[in-house]
C-alpha atoms as a PDB file:
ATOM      1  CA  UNK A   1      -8.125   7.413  -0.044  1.00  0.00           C
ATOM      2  CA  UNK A   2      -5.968   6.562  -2.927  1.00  0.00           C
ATOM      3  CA  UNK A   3      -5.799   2.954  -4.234  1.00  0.00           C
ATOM      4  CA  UNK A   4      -2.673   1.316  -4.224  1.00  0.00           C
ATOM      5  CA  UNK A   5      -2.002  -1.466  -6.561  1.00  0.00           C
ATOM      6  CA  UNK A   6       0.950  -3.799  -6.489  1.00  0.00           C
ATOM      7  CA  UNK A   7       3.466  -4.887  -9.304  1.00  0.00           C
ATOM      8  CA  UNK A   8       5.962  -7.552  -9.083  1.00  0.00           C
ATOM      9  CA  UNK A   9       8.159  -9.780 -11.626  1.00  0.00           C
ATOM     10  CA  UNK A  10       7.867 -12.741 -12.874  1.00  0.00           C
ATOM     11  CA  UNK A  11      10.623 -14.324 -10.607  1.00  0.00           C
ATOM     12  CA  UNK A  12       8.098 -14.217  -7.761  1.00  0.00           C
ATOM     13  CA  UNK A  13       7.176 -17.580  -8.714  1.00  0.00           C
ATOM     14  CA  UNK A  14       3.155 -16.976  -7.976  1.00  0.00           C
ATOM     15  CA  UNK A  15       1.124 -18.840  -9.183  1.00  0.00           C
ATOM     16  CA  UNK A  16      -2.435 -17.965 -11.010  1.00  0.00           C
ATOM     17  CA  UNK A  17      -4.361 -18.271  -8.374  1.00  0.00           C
ATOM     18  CA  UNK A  18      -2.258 -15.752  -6.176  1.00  0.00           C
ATOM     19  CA  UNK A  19      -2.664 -13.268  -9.330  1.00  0.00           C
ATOM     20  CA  UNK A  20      -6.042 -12.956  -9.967  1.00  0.00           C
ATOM     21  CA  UNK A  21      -7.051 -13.045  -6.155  1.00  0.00           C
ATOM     22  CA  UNK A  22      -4.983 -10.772  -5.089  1.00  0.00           C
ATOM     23  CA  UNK A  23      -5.310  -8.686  -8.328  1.00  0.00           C
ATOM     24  CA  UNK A  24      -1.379  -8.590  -9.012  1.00  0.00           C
ATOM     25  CA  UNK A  25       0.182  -7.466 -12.107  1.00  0.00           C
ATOM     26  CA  UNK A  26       3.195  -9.590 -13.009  1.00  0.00           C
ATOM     27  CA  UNK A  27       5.559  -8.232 -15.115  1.00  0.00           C
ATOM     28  CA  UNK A  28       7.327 -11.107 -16.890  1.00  0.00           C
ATOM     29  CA  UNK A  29      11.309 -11.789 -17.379  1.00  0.00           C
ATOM     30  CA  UNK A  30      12.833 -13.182 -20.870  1.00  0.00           C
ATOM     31  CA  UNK A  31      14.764 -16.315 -21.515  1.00  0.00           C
ATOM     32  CA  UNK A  32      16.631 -17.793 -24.884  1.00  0.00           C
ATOM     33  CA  UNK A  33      17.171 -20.985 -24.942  1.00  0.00           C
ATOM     34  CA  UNK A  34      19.153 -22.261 -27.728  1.00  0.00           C
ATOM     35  CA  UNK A  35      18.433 -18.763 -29.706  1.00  0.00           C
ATOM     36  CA  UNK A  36      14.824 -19.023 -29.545  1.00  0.00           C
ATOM     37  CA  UNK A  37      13.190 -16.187 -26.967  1.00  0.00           C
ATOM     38  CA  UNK A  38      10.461 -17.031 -24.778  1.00  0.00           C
ATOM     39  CA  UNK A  39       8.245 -15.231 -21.949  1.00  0.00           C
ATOM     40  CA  UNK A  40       7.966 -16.453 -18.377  1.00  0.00           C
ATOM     41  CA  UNK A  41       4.375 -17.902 -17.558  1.00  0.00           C
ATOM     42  CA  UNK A  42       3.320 -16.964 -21.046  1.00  0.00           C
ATOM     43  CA  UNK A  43       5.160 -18.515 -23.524  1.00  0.00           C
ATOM     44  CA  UNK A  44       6.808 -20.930 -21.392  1.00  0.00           C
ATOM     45  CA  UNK A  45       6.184 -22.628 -18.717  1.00  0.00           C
ATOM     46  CA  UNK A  46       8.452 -23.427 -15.303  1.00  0.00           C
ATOM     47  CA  UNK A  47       8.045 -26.983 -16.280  1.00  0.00           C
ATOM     48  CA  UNK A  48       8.806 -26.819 -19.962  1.00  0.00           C
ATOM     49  CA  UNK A  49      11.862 -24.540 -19.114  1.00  0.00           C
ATOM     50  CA  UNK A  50      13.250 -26.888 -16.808  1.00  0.00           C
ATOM     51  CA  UNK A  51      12.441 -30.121 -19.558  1.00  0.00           C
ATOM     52  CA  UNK A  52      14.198 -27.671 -22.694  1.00  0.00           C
ATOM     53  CA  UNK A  53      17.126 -26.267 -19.999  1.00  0.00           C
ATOM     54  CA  UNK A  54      17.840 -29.863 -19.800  1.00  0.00           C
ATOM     55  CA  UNK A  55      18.639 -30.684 -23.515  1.00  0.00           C
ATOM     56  CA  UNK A  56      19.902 -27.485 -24.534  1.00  0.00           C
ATOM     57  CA  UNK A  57      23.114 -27.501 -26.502  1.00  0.00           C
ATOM     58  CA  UNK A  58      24.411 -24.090 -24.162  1.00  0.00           C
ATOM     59  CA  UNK A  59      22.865 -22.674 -20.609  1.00  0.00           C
ATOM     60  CA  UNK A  60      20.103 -20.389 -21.201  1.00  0.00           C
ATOM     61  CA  UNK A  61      19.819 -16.642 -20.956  1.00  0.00           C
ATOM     62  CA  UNK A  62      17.781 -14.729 -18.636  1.00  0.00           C
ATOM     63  CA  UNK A  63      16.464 -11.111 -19.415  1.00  0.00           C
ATOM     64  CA  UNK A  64      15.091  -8.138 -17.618  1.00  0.00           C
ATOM     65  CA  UNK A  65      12.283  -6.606 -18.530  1.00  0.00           C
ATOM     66  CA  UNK A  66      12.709  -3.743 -20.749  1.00  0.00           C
ATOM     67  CA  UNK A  67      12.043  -0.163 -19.065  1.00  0.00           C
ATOM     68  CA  UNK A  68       9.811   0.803 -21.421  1.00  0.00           C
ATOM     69  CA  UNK A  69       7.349  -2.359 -20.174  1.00  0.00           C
ATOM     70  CA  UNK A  70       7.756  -1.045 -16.121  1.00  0.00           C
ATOM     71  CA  UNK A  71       7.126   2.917 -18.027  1.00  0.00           C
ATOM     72  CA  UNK A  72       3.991   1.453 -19.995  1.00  0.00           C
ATOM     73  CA  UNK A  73       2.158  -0.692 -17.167  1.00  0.00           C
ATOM     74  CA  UNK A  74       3.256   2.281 -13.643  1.00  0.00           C
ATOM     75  CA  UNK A  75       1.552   4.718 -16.440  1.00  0.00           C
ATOM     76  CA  UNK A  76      -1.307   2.272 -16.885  1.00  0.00           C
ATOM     77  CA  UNK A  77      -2.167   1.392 -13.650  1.00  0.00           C
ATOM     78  CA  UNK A  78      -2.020   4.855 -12.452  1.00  0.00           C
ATOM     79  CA  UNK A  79      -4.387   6.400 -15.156  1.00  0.00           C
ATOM     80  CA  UNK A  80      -7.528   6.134 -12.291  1.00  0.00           C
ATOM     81  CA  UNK A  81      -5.451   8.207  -9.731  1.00  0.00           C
ATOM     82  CA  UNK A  82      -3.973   5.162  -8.232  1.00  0.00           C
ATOM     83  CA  UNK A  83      -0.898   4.711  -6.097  1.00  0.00           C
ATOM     84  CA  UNK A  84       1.549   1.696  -7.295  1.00  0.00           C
ATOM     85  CA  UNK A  85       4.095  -0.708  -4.927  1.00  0.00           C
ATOM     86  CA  UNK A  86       6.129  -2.615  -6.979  1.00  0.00           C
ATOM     87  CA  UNK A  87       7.939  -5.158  -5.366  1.00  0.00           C
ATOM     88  CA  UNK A  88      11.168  -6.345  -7.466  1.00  0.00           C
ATOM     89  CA  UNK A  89      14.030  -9.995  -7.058  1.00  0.00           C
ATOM     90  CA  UNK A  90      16.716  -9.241  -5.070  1.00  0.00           C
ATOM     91  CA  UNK A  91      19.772  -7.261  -6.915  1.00  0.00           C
ATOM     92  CA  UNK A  92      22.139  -9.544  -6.355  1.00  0.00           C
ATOM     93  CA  UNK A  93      20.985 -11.623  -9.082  1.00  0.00           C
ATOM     94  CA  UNK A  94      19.575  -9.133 -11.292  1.00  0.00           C
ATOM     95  CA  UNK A  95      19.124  -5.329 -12.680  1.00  0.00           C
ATOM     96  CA  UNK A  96      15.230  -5.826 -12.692  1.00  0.00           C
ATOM     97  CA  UNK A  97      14.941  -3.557  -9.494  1.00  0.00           C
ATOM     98  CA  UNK A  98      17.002  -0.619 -10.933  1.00  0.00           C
ATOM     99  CA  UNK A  99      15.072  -0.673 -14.014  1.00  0.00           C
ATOM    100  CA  UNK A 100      11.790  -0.584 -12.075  1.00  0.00           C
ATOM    101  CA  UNK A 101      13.254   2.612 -10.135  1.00  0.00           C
ATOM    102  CA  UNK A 102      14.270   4.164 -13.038  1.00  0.00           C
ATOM    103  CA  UNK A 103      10.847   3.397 -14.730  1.00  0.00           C
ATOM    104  CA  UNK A 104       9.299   5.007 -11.479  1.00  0.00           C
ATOM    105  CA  UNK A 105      10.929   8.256 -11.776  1.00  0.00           C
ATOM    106  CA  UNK A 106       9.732   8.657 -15.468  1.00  0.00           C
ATOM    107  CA  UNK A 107       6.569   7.664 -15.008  1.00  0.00           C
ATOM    108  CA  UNK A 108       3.586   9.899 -14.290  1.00  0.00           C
ATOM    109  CA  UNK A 109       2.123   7.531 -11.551  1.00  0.00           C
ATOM    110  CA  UNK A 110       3.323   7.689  -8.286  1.00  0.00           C
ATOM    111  CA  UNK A 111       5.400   4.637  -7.975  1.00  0.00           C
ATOM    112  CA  UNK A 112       7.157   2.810  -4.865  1.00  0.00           C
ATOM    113  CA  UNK A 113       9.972   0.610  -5.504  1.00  0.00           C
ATOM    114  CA  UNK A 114      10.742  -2.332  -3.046  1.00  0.00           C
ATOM    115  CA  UNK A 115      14.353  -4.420  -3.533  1.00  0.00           C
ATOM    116  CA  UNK A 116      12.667  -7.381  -2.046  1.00  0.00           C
ATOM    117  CA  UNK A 117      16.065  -8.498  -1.083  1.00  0.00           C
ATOM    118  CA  UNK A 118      15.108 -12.269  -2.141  1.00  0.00           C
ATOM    119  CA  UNK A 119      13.215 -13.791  -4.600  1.00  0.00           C
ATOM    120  CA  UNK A 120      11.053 -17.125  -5.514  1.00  0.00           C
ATOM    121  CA  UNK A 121       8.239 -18.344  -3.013  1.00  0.00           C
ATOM    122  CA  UNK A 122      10.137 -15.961  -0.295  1.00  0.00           C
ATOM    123  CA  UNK A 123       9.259 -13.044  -2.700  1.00  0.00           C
ATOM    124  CA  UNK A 124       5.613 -13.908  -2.960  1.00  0.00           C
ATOM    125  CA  UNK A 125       5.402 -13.775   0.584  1.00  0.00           C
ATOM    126  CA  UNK A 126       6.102  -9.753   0.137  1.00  0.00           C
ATOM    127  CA  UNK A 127       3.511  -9.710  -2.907  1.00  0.00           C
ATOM    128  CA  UNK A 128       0.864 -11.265  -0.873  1.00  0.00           C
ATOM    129  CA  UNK A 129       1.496  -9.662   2.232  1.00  0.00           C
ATOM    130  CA  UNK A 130       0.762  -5.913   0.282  1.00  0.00           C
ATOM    131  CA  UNK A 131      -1.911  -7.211  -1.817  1.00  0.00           C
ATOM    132  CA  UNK A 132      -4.071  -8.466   0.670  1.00  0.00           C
ATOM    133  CA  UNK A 133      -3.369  -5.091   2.248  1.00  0.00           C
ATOM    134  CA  UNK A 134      -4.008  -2.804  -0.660  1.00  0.00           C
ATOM    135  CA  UNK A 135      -7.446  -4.830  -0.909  1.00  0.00           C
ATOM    136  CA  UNK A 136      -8.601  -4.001   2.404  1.00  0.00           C
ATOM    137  CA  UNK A 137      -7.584  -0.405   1.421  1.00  0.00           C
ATOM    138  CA  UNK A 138      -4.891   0.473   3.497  1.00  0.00           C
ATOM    139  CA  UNK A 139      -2.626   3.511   2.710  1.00  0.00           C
ATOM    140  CA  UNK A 140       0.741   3.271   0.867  1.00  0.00           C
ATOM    141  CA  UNK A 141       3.048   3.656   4.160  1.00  0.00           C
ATOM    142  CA  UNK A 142       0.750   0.609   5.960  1.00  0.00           C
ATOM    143  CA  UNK A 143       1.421  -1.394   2.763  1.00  0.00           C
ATOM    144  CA  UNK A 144       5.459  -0.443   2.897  1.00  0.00           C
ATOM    145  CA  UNK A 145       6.034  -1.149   6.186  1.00  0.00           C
ATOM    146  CA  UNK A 146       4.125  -4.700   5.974  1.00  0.00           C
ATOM    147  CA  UNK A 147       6.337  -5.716   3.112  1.00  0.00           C
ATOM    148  CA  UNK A 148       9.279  -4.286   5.336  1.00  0.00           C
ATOM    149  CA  UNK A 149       8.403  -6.542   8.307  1.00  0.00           C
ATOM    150  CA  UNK A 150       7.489  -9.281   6.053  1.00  0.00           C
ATOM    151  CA  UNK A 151      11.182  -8.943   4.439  1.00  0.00           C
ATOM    152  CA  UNK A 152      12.657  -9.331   8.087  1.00  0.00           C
ATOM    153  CA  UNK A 153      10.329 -12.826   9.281  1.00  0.00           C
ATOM    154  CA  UNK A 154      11.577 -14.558   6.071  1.00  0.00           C
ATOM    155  CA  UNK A 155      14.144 -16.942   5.090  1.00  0.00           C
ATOM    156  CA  UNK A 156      15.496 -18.848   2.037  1.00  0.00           C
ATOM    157  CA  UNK A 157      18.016 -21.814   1.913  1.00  0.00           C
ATOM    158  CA  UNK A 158      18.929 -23.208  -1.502  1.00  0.00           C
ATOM    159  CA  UNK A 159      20.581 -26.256  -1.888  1.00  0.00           C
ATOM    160  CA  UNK A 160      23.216 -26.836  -5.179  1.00  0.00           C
ATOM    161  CA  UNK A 161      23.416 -30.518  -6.222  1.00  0.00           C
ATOM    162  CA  UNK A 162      25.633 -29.614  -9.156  1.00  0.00           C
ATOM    163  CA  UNK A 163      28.117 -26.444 -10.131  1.00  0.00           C
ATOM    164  CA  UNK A 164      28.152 -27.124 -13.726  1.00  0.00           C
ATOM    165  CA  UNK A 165      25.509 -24.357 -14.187  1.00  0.00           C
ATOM    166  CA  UNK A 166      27.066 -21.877 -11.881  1.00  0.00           C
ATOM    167  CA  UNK A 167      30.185 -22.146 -14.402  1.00  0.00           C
ATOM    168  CA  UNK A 168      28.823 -21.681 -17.255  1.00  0.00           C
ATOM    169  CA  UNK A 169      27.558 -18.848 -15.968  1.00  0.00           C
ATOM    170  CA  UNK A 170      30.513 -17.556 -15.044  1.00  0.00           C
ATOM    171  CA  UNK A 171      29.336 -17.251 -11.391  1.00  0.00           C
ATOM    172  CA  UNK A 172      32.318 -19.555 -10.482  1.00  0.00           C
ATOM    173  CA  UNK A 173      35.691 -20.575 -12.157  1.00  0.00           C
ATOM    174  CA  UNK A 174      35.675 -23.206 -14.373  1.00  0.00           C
ATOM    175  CA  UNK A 175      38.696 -24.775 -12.480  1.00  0.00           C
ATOM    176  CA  UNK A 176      37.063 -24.229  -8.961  1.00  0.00           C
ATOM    177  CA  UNK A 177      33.922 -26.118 -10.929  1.00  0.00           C
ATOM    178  CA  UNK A 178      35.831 -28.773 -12.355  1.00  0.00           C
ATOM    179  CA  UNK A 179      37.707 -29.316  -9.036  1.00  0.00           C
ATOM    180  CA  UNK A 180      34.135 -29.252  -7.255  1.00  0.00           C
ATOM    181  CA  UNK A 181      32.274 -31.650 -10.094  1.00  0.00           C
ATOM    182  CA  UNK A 182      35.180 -34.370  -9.449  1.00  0.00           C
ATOM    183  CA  UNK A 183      34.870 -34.362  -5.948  1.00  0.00           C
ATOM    184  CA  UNK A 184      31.403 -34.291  -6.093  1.00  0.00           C
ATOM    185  CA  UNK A 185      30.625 -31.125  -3.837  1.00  0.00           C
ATOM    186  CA  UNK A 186      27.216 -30.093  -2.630  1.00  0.00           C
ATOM    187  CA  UNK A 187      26.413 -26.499  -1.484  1.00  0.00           C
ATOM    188  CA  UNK A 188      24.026 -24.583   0.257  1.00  0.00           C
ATOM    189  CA  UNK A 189      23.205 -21.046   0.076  1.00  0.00           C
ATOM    190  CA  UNK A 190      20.892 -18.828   2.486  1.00  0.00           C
ATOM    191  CA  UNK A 191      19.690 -15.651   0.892  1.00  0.00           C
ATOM    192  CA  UNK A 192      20.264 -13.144   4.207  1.00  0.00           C
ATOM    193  CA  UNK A 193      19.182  -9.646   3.600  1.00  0.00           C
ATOM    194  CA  UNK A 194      19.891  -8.793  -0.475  1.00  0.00           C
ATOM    195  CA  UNK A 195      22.892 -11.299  -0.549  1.00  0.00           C
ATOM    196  CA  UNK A 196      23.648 -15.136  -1.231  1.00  0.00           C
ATOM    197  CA  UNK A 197      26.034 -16.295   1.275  1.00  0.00           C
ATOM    198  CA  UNK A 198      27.034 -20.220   0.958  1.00  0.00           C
ATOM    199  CA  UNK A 199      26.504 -22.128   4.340  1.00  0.00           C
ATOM    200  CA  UNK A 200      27.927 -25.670   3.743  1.00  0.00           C
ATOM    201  CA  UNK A 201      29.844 -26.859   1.127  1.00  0.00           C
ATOM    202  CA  UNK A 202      30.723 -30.786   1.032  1.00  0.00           C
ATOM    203  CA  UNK A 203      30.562 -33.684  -0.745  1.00  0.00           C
ATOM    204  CA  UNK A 204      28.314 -35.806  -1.726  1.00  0.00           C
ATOM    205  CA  UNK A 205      24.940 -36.634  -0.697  1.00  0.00           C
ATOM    206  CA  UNK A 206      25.155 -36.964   2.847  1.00  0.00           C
ATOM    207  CA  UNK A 207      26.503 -33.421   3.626  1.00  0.00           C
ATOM    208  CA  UNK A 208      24.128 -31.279   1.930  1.00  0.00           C
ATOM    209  CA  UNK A 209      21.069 -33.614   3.463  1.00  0.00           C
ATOM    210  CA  UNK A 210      22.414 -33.162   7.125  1.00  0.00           C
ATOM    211  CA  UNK A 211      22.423 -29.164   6.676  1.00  0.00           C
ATOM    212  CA  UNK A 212      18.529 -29.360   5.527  1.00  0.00           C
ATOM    213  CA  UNK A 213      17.771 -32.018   7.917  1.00  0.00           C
ATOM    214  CA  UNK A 214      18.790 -29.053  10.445  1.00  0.00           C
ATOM    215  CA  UNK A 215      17.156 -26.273   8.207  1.00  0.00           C
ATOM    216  CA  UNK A 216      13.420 -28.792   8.404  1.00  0.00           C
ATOM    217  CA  UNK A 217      14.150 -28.931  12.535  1.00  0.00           C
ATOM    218  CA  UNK A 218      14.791 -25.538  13.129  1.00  0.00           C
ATOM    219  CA  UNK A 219      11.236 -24.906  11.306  1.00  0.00           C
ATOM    220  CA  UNK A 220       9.487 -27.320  13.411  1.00  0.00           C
ATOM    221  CA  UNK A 221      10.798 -25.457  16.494  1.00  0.00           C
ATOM    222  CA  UNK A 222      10.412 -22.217  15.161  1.00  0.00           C
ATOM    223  CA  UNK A 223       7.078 -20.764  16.519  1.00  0.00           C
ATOM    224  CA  UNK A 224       4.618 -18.660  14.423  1.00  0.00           C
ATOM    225  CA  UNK A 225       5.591 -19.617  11.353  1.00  0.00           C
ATOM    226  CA  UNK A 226       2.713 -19.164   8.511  1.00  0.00           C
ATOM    227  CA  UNK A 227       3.970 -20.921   5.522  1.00  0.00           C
ATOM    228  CA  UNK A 228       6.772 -22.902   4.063  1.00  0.00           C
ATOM    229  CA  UNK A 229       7.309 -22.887   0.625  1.00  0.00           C
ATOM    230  CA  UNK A 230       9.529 -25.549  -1.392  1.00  0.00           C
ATOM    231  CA  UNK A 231      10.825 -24.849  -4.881  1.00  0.00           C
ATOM    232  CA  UNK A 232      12.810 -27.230  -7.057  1.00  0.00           C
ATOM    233  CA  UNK A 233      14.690 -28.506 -10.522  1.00  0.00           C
ATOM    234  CA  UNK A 234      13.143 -31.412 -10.797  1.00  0.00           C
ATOM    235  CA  UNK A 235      13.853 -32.974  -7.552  1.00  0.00           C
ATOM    236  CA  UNK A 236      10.190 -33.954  -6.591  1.00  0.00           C
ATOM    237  CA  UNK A 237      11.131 -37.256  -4.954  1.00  0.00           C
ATOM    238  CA  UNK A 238      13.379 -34.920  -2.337  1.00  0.00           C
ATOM    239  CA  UNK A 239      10.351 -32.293  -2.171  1.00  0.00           C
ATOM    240  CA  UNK A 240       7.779 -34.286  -1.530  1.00  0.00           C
ATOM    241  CA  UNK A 241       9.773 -36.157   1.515  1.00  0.00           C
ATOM    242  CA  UNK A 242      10.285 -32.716   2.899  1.00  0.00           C
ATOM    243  CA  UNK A 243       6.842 -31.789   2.046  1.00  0.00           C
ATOM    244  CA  UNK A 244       5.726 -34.848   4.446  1.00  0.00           C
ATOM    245  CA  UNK A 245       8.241 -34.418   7.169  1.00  0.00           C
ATOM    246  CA  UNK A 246       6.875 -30.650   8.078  1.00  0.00           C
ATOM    247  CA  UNK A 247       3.326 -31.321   7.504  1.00  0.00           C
ATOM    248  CA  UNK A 248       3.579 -34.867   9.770  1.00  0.00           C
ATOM    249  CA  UNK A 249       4.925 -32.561  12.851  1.00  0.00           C
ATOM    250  CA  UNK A 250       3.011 -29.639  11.762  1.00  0.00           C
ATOM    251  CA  UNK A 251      -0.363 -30.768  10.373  1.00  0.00           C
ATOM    252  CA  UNK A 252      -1.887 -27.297  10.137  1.00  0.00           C
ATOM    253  CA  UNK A 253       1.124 -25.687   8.416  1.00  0.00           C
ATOM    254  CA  UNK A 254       0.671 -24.670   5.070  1.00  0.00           C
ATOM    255  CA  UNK A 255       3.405 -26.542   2.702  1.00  0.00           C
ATOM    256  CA  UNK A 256       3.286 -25.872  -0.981  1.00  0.00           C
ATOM    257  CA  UNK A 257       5.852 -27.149  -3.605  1.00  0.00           C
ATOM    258  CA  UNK A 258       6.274 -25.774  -6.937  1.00  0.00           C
ATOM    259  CA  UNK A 259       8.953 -25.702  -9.588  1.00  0.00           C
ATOM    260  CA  UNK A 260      11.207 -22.613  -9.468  1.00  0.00           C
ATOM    261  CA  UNK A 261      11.294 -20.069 -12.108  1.00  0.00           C
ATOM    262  CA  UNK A 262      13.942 -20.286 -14.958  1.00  0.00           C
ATOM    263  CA  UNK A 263      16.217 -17.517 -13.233  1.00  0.00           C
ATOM    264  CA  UNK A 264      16.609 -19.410 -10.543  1.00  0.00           C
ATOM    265  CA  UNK A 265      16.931 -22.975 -12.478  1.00  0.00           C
ATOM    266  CA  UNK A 266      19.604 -21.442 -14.816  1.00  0.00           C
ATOM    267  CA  UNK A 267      21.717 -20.598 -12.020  1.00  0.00           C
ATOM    268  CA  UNK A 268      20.780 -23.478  -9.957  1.00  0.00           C
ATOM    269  CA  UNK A 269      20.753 -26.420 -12.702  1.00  0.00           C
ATOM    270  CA  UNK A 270      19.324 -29.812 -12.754  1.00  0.00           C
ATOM    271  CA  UNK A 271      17.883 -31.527  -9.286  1.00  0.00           C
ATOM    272  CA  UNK A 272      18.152 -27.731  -7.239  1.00  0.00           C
ATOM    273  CA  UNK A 273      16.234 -26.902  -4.990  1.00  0.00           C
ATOM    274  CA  UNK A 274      14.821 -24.080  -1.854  1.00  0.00           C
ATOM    275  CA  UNK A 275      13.491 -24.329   1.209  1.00  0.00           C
ATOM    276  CA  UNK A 276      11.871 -20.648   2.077  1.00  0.00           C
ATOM    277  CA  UNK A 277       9.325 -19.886   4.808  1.00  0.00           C
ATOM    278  CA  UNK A 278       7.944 -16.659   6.662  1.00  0.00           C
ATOM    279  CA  UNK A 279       7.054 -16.365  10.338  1.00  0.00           C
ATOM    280  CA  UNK A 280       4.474 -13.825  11.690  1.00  0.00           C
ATOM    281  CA  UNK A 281       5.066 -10.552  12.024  1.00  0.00           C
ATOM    282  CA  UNK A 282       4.458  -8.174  15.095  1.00  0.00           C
ATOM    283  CA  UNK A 283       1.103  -6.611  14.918  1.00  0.00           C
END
């Protein structure tokens, strides 16, 4: 049976543990801060982006990976015969998945492309699922339709604590933001099926707590549900309090909390923040 290996990107947000496991190859994004170029999880790390993003002089620039890298490591990989899934961020927020496609078609390893229709912890969720998977040597279809059903049991809800980062990159008008930053509005996004669609929008503290007082409950309630990741901008003190409130009514659930990845902080900004979490799927 052919071997099937799995690809992602960097905006997975998985941590080195996950990689070498699992045996994942991560292919990383770019970012410039301030002019200067560095390379997710290799030259930089989440926390270091999140410390420079905070004193740079102008919002910092998030890159693709080239097509010649996705050409270079599907060619790689598949040298031995193998089979390779790569799993890619949603497109809504970037062209990484269309390079990967286009990659796949050059390449002279037979290459899947996923649109994991999310990205961050919710992502990894999709990496992990095939990995384990390809492991335990299942065939490419098995591995497919687990990411598939994976993509289906999983949800993300982002919470926005300030638009000033969504203007400058021109994701919203600067007089919407302006309007927004006076009155002090709060939103909430849920990424639903390859799009970001904005739940609540309110102001101040007390609106945007409510809505993910109601996202925490519904997760309590929720049978079956395997793990609950929380990602952040430096807001650990928030985190960590939601961090306690699952894992006090659900001692056995597995809670992790991590800083986000810069493509994600850049559009988020300072004290963001995601609550994403996967239930099981149907044997």
């Amino acid at each position: 049976m052919t071997k099937i290996k799995i690809v992602t990107d960097s905006s997975a947000n998985l941590t080195d543990e996950e990689v070498q496991k699992y045996d994942i190859t991560v292919i990383p994004l770019t970012v410039m801060i301030d002019g200067t170029i560095y390379v997710e999880d290799e030259t930089i790390t989440r926390e270091e982006f999140i410390s420079k993003m905070a004193t740079a002089k102008s919002l910092p620039k998030t890159s693709q990976p080239a097509l010649g890298t996705f050409i270079e490591t599907f060619d790689k990989l598949g040298a031995d015969g193998s089979s390779v899934v790569c799993i890619n961020m949603l497109e809504a927020i970037s062209g990484t998945v269309h390079t990967a496609e286009q990659a796949a078609s050059i390449s002279k390893t037979d290459v899947t492309v996923i649109d994991a229709k999310t990205t961050d912890r919710a992502m990894s969720f999709q990496v992990v699922t095939a990995a384990k998977l390809a492991q335990a040597g299942a065939d490419k279809q098995a591995v497919i339709d687990a990411v598939h059903a994976t993509q289906e049991h999983t949800k993300l809800f982002m919470g926005v604590m300030t638009l000033n980062n969504l203007v400058a990159g021109g994701r919203i008008s600067r007089l919407t933001g302006a309007i927004s930053t006076l009155l002090n509005v709060k939103i909430a996004l849920e990424v639903d099926d390859g799009t970001l669609d904005v739940k609540m929008k309110g102001r101040g503290v007390k609106a945007i707590n409510k809505f993910f007082d109601k996202v925490l409950d519904d997760i309590i309630a929720t049978p079956n549900v395997v793990e609950v990741a929380i990602s952040h901008v430096g807001a650990t003190e928030r985190v960590e309090e939601y961090k306690a409130r699952l894992q006090a009514a659900l001692p056995s659930l597995k809670v992790s909390v991590q800083p986000t990845v810069p493509i994600i902080a850049t559009h988020g900004g300072p004290g963001a923040f995601a609550v994403e979490y996967h239930t099981q799927t149907p044997a």
